[in-house]
Protein backbone atom coordinates (compact mmCIF):
# COMPACT_ATOMS: atom_id res chain seq x y z
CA UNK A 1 6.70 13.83 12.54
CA UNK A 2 4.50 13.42 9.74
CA UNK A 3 0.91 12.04 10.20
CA UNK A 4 0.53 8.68 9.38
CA UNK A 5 -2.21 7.20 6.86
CA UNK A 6 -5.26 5.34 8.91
CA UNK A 7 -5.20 2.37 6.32
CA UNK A 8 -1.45 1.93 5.79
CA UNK A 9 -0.68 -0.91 8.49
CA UNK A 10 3.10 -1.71 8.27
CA UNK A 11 2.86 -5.08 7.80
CA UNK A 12 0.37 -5.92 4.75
CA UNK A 13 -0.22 -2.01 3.33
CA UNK A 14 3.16 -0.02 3.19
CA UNK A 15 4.27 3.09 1.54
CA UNK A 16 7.34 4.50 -0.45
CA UNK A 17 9.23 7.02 1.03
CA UNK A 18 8.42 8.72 -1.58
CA UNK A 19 5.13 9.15 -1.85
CA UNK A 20 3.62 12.45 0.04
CA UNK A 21 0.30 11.88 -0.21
CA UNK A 22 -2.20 8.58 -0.93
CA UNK A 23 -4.97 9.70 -3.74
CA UNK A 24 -8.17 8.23 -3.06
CA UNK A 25 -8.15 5.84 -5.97
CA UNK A 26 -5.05 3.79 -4.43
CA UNK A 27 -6.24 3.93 -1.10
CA UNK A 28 -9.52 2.28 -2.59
CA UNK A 29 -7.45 -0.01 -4.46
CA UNK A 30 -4.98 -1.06 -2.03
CA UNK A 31 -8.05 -1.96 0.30
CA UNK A 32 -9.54 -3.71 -1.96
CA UNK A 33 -7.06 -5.54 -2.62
CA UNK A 34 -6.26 -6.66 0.97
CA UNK A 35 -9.95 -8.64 0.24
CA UNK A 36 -7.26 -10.96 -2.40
CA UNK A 37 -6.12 -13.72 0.32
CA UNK A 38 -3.46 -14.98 -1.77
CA UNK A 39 -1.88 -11.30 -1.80
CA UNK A 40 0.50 -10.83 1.00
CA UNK A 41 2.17 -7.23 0.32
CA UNK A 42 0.81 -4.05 -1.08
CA UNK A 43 2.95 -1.07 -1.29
CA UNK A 44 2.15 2.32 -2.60
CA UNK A 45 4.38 4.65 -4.86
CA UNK A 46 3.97 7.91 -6.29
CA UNK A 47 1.36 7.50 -9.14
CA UNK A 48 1.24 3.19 -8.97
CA UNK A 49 0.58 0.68 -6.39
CA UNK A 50 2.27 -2.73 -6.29
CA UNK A 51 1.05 -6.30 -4.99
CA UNK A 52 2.47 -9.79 -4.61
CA UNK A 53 2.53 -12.64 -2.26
CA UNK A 54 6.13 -12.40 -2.16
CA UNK A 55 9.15 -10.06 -1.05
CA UNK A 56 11.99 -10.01 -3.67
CA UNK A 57 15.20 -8.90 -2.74
């Protein structure tokens, strides 16, 4: 089972499937964004990192 990522909580920080590895300039961003009340989900892809305060479907 593969190691997960300190930062990436599940519930406000999630990550592709995807993605192998986090580079240190999205894990910087995607922390700093969790400072943004009004943002509610982050998630991480290979090369991009997405936020919004909603889940589309």
């Amino acid at each position: 089972m593969p190691r997960r990522q300190g930062f990436i909580d599940g519930e406000r920080i999630r990550k592709a499937r995807t993605l192998r590895g986090v580079d240190p300039i999205h894990q910087q961003l995607a922390m700093a964004l969790t400072a943004i009340p009004q943002l509610r989900f982050i998630k991480l892809f290979p090369g991009r990192l997405t936020a919004s305060n909603r889940v589309t479907v």
